[in-house]
Protein backbone atom coordinates (compact mmCIF):
# COMPACT_ATOMS: atom_id res chain seq x y z
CA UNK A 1 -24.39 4.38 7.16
CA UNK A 2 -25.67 3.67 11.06
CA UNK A 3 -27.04 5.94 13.06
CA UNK A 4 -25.10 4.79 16.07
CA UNK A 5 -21.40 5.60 13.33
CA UNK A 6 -19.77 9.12 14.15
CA UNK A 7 -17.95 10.55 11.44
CA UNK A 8 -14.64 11.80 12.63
CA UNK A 9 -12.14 10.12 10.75
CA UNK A 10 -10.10 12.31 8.62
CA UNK A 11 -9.47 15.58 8.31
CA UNK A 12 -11.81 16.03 5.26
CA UNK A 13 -14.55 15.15 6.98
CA UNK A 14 -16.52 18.26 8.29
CA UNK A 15 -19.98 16.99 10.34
CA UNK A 16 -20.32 15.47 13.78
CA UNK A 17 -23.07 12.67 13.33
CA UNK A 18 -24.72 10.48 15.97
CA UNK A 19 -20.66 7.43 15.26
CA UNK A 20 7.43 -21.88 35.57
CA UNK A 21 4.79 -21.25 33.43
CA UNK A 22 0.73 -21.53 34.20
CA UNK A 23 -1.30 -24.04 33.22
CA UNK A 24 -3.78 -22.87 30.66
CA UNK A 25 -7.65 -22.39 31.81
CA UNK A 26 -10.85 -23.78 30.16
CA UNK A 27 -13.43 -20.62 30.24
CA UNK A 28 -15.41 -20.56 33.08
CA UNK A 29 -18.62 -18.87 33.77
CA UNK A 30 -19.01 -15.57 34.07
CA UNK A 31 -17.36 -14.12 37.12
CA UNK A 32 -18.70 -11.02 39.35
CA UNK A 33 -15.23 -9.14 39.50
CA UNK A 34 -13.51 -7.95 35.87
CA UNK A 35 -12.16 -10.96 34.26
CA UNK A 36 -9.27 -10.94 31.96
CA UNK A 37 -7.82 -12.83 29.41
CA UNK A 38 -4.21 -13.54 28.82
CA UNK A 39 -1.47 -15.34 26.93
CA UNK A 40 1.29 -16.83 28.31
CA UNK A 41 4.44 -15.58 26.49
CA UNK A 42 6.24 -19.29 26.26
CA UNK A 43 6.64 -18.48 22.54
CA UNK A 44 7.48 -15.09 22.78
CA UNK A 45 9.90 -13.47 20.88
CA UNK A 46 10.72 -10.56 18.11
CA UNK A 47 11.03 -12.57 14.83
CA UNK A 48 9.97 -9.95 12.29
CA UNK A 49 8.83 -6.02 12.01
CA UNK A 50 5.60 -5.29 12.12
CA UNK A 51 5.78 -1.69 13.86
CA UNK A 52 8.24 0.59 14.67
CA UNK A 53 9.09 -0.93 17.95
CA UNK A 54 10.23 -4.00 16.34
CA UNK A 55 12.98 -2.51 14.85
CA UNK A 56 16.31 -3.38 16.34
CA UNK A 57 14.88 -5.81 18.75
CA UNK A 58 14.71 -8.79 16.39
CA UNK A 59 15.63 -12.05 18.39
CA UNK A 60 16.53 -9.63 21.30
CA UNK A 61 13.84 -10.37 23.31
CA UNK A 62 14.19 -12.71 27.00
CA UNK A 63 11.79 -14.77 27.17
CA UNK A 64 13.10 -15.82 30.76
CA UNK A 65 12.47 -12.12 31.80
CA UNK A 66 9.10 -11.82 29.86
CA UNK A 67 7.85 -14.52 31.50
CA UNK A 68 9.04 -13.02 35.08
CA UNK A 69 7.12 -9.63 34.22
CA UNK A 70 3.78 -11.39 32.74
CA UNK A 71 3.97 -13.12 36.03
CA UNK A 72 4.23 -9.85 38.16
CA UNK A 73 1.45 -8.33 35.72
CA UNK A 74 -1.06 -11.65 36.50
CA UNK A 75 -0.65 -11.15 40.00
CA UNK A 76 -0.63 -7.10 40.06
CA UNK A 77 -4.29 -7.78 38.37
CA UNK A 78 -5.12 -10.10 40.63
CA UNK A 79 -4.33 -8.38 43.61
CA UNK A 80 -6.20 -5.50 42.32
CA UNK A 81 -9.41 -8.69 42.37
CA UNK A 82 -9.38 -9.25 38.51
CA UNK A 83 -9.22 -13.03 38.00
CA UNK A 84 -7.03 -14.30 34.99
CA UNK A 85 -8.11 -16.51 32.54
CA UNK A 86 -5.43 -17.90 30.29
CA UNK A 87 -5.84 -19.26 26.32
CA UNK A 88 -2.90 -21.31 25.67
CA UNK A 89 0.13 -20.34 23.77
CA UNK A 90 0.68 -21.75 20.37
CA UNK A 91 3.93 -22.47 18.49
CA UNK A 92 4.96 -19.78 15.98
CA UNK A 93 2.46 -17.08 16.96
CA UNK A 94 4.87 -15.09 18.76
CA UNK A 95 2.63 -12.18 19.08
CA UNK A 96 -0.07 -14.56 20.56
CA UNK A 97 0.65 -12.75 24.20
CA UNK A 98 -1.00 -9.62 23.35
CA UNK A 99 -4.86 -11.05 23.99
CA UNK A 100 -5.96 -7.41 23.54
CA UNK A 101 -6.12 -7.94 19.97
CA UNK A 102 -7.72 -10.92 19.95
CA UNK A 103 -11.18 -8.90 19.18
CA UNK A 104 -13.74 -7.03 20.89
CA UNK A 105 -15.90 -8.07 23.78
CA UNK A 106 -19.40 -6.54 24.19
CA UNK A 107 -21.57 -8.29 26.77
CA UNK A 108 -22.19 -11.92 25.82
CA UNK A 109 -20.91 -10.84 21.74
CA UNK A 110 -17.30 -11.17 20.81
CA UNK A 111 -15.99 -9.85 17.27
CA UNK A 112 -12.98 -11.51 16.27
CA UNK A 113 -9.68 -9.36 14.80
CA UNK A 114 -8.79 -9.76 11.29
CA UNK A 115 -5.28 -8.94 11.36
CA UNK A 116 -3.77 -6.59 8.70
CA UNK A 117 -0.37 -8.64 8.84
CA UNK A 118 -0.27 -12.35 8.24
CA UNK A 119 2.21 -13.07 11.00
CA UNK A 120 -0.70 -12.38 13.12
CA UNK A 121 -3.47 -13.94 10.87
CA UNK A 122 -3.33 -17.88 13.05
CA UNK A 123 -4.61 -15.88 16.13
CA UNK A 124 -7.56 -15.58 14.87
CA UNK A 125 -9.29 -18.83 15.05
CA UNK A 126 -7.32 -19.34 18.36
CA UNK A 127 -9.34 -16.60 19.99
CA UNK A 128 -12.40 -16.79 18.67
CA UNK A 129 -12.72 -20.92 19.34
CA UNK A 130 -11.51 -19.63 22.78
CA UNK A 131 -14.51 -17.47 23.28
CA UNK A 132 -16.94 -19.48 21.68
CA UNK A 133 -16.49 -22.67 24.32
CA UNK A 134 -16.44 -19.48 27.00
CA UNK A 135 -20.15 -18.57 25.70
CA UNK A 136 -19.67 -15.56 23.75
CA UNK A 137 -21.75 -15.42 20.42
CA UNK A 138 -19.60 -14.80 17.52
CA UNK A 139 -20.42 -11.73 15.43
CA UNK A 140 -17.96 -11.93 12.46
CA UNK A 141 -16.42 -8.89 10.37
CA UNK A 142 -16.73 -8.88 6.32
CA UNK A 143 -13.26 -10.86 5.35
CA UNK A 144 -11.72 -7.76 3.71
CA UNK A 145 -12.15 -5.59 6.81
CA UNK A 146 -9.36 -5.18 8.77
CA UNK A 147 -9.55 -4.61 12.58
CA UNK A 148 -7.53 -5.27 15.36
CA UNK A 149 -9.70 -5.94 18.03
CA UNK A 150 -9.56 -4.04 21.43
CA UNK A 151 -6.12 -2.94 20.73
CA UNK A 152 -8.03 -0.22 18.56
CA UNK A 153 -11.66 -0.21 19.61
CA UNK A 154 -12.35 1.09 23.33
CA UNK A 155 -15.31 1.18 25.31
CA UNK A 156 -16.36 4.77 26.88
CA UNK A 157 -18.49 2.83 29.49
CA UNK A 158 -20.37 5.67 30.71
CA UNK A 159 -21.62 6.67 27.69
CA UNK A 160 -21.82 3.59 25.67
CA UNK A 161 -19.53 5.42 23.29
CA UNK A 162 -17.22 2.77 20.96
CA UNK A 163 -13.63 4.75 20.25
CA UNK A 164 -12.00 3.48 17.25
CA UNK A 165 -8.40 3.76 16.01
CA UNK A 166 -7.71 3.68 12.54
CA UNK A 167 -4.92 4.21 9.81
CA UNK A 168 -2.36 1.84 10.69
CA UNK A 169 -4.13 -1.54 11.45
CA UNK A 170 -7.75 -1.12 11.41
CA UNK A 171 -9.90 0.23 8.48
CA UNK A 172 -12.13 2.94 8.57
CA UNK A 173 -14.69 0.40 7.71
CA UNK A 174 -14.77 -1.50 10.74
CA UNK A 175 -16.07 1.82 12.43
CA UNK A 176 -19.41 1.31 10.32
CA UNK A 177 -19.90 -2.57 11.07
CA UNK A 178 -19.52 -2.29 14.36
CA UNK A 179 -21.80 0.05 14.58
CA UNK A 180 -24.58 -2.15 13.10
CA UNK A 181 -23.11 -5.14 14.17
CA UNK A 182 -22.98 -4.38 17.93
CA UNK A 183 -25.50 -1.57 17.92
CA UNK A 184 -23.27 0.57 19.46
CA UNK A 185 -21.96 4.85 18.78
CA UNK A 186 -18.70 4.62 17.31
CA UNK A 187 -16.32 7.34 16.84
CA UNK A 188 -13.41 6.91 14.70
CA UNK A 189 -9.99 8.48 15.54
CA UNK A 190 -7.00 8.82 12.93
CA UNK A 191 -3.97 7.48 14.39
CA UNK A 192 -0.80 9.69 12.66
CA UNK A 193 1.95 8.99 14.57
CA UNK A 194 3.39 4.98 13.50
CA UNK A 195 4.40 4.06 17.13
CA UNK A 196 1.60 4.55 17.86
CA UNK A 197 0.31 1.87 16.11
CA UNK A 198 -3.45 0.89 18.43
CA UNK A 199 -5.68 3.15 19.63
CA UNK A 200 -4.56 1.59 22.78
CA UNK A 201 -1.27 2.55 22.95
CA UNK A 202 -2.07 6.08 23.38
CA UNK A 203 -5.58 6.35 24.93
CA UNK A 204 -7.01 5.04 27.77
CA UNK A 205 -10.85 5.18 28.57
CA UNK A 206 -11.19 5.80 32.79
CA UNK A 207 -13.98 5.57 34.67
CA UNK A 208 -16.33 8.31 35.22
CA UNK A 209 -16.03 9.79 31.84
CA UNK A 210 -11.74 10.37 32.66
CA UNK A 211 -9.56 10.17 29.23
CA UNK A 212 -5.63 9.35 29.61
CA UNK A 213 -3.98 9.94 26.29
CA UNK A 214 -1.29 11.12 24.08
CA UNK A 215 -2.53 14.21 21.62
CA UNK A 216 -0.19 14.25 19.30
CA UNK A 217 -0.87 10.41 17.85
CA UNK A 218 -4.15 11.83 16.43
CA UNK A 219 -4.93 14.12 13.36
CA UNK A 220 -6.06 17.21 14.16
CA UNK A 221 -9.71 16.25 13.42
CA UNK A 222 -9.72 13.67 16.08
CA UNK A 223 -8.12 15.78 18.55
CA UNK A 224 -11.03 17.82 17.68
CA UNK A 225 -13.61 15.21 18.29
CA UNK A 226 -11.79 14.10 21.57
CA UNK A 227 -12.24 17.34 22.78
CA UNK A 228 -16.01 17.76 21.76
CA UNK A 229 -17.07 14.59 23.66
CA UNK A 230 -14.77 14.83 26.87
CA UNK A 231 -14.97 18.13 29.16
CA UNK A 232 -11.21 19.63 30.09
CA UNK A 233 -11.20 18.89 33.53
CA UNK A 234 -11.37 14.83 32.70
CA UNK A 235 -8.88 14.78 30.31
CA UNK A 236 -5.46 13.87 31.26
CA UNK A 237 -3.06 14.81 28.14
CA UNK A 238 0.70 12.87 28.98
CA UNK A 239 3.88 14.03 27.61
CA UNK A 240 6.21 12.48 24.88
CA UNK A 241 8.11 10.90 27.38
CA UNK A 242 5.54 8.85 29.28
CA UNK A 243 3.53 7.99 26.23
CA UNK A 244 6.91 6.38 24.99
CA UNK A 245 6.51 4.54 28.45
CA UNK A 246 3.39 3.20 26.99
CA UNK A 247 1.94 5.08 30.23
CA UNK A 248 -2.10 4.95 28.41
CA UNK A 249 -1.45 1.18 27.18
CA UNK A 250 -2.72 1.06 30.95
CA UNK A 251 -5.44 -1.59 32.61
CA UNK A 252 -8.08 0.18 34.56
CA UNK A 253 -9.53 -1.84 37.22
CA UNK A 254 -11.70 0.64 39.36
CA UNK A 255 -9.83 1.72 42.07
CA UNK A 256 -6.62 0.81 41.03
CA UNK A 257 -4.34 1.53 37.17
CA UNK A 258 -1.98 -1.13 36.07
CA UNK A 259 1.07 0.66 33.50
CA UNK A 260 4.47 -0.30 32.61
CA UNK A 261 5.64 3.14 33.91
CA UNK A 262 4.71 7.20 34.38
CA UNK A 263 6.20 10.07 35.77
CA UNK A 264 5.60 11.33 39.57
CA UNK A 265 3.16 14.09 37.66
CA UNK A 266 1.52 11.56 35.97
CA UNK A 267 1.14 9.10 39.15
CA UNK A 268 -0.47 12.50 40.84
CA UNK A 269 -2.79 13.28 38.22
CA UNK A 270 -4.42 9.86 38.78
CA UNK A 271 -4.05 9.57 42.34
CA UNK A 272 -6.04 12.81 42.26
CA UNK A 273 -8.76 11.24 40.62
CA UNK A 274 -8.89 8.24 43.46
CA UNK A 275 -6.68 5.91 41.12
CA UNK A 276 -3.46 3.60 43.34
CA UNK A 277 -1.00 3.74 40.16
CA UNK A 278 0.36 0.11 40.11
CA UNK A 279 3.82 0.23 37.76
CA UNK A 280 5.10 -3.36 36.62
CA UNK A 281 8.25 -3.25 34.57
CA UNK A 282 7.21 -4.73 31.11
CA UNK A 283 10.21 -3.27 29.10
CA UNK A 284 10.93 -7.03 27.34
CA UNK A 285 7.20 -6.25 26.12
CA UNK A 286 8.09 -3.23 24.87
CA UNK A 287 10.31 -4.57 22.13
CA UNK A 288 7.39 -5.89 20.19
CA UNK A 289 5.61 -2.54 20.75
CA UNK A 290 3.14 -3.93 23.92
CA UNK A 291 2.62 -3.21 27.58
CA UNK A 292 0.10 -3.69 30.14
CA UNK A 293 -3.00 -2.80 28.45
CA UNK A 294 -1.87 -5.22 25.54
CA UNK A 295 -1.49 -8.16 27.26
CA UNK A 296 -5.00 -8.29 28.60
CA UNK A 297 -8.47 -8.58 26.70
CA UNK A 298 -11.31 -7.63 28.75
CA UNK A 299 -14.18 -9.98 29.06
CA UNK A 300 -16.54 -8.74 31.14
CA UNK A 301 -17.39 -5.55 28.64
C-alpha cells in the first residue's frame, strides 16, 4: 500500500493512515485562466438506466433545450474568465456531454476513466486521444479497475489531498493506484446513497480549504474522515432538498460558483465566504443524473 493512500473506506476499517451548435476545438496550449473541457450535447439523450435519475426519463430528454442550457453554462464560465475547450460529440455516446468523467487531470498527467457500464466504455479512447494531442502524458489504470474519472476523484488544492468516491462506480482500488500513480494523498469516501452516484454529485472541494456537501451520501466512516480533515467553520453541510438540486455538482471558479440551483440560505452561505452564486437552469441534464459540475473536466489541475 502507498504512503500517500488514506484508509477510510468502509466502515470496518479502523486507522487513519497518511491516503446552433459550436464548432469543436483542437487543444491549445496551456492557458493562464482555468480552462475547461466540454461536450457538446448534439447526441444527447436518455436511452438506457444507468442510475437512479435515469429512471422515467428514457427518451424524455430535449435536446433543443439541452443544448440552450449547455450554451448558457459555456458562457456563465466564460464570463466568470474560464475559456472552453470543446472535444467533439460522437454518435451513440449519449453520455459523452458529461467531460467530468472523462478522467483525472493532475498537472501535465491525465488518467483516463474506465467506466463500470459499457454504455459508457467508447468514451474512453475519445478522451484520452483528446488529451494526448492537448499534451497531457497518459498514466493508465490496471484494465480491471474501475474509476470514473473526476466525477469521483476531487482535488483538495490546498492541501494536495485526492478525495475519492467509491461504491457505486469506482473501486476501492483506484484509491491505491492513484496514489502511486500520481504521487498524490488519497482519501477514499463510501458513497451509500445510489443518487448519489459520483463523489461529485454531493461534494464540492472550495477554495481555501471550504467543503460544500451532502452528509448523508456517505457512510458513517467517511463522514468521520470528512470531519477529521476539514475544521467546522469551512464546512458547508446542504439539505436534502438542494442536494437533489445537484447544488455541490457545482464549478468553482475563484470568485465566482456555477450550480444548477440552491436555496437563498445556501446562496448566503457562499456569498459569505466571497463566492457570486451563478444559477443556470440545467434541469434537461438532470434526467441523466448531471449538472454543472458534470459537464466540465478541469484541465488546468
Amino acid at each position: 500500500m502507498s504512503e500517500k493512500f488514506l484508509a477510510g473506506g468502509t466502515a470496518a476499517d479502523d486507522t487513519d493512515l497518511a491516503l446552433a451548435e459550436p464548432e469543436a476545438q483542437a487543444p491549445t496550449a496551456a492557458h493562464a485562466g482555468h480552462r475547461l473541457l466540454m461536450c457538446a450535447p448534439q447526441h444527447f439523450a436518455v436511452d438506457y438506466v444507468i442510475n437512479p435519475w435515469m429512471e422515467g426519463n428514457v427518451h424524455a430528454a430535449s435536446r433543443e433545450r439541452a443544448q440552450a442550457q449547455w450554451n448558457a453554462l459555456v458562457a456563465a464560465a466564460e464570463a466568470a474568465g474560464a475559456r472552453v475547450e470543446r472535444i467533439a460529440p460522437a454518435a451513440g455516446l449519449p453520455d459523452m456531454v458529461f467531460s467530468a468523467n472523462a478522467g483525472l487531470v493532475l498537472g501535465d498527467r491525465f488518467v483516463p476513466s474506465r467506466f463500470r457500464h459499457a454504455e459508457r466504455r467508447g468514451e474512453e479512447a475519445l478522451f484520452a486521444d483528446w488529451c494526448r494531442r492537448a499534451g497531457f502524458r497518459i498514466r493508465a489504470l490496471p484494465e480491471d479497475v474501475r474509476f470514473e474519472g473526476a466525477g469521483d476523484a476531487l482535488l483538495e488544492r490546498g492541501a494536495r489531498r485526492l478525495w475519492m468516491g467509491h461504491g457505486h462506480r469506482s473501486d476501492l482500488a483506484a484509491a491505491h493506484e492513484l496514489a502511486d500513480l500520481l504521487d498524490i494523498e488519497v482519501m477514499p469516501l463510501r458513497l451509500v446513497d445510489p443518487r448519489f452516484y459520483h463523489l461529485d454529485t454531493c461534494f464540492c472541494p472550495l477554495r481555501d480549504g471550504y467543503l460544500l456537501y451532502y452528509p448523508a451520501a456517505f457512510d458513517d466512516y467517511a463522514q468521520q474522515a470528512i470531519a477529521r480533515r476539514i475544521p467546522p467553520a469551512q464546512r458547508i453541510a446542504v439539505s436534502e432538498a438542494d442536494a437533489l438540486a445537484f447544488a455541490c455538482n457545482a464549478v468553482d471558479l475563484e470568485q465566482h460558483v456555477l450550480l444548477n440551483r440552491a436555496s437563498p440560505e445556501l446562496c448566503a452561505a457562499l456569498a459569505k465566504i466571497g463566492y457570486r452564486v451563478v444559477q443556470t437552469a440545467l434541469d434537461e441534464f438532470l434526467k441523466a443524473g448531471g449538472a454543472a459540475k458534470c459537464l466540465t473536466l478541469r484541465l488546468d489541475e
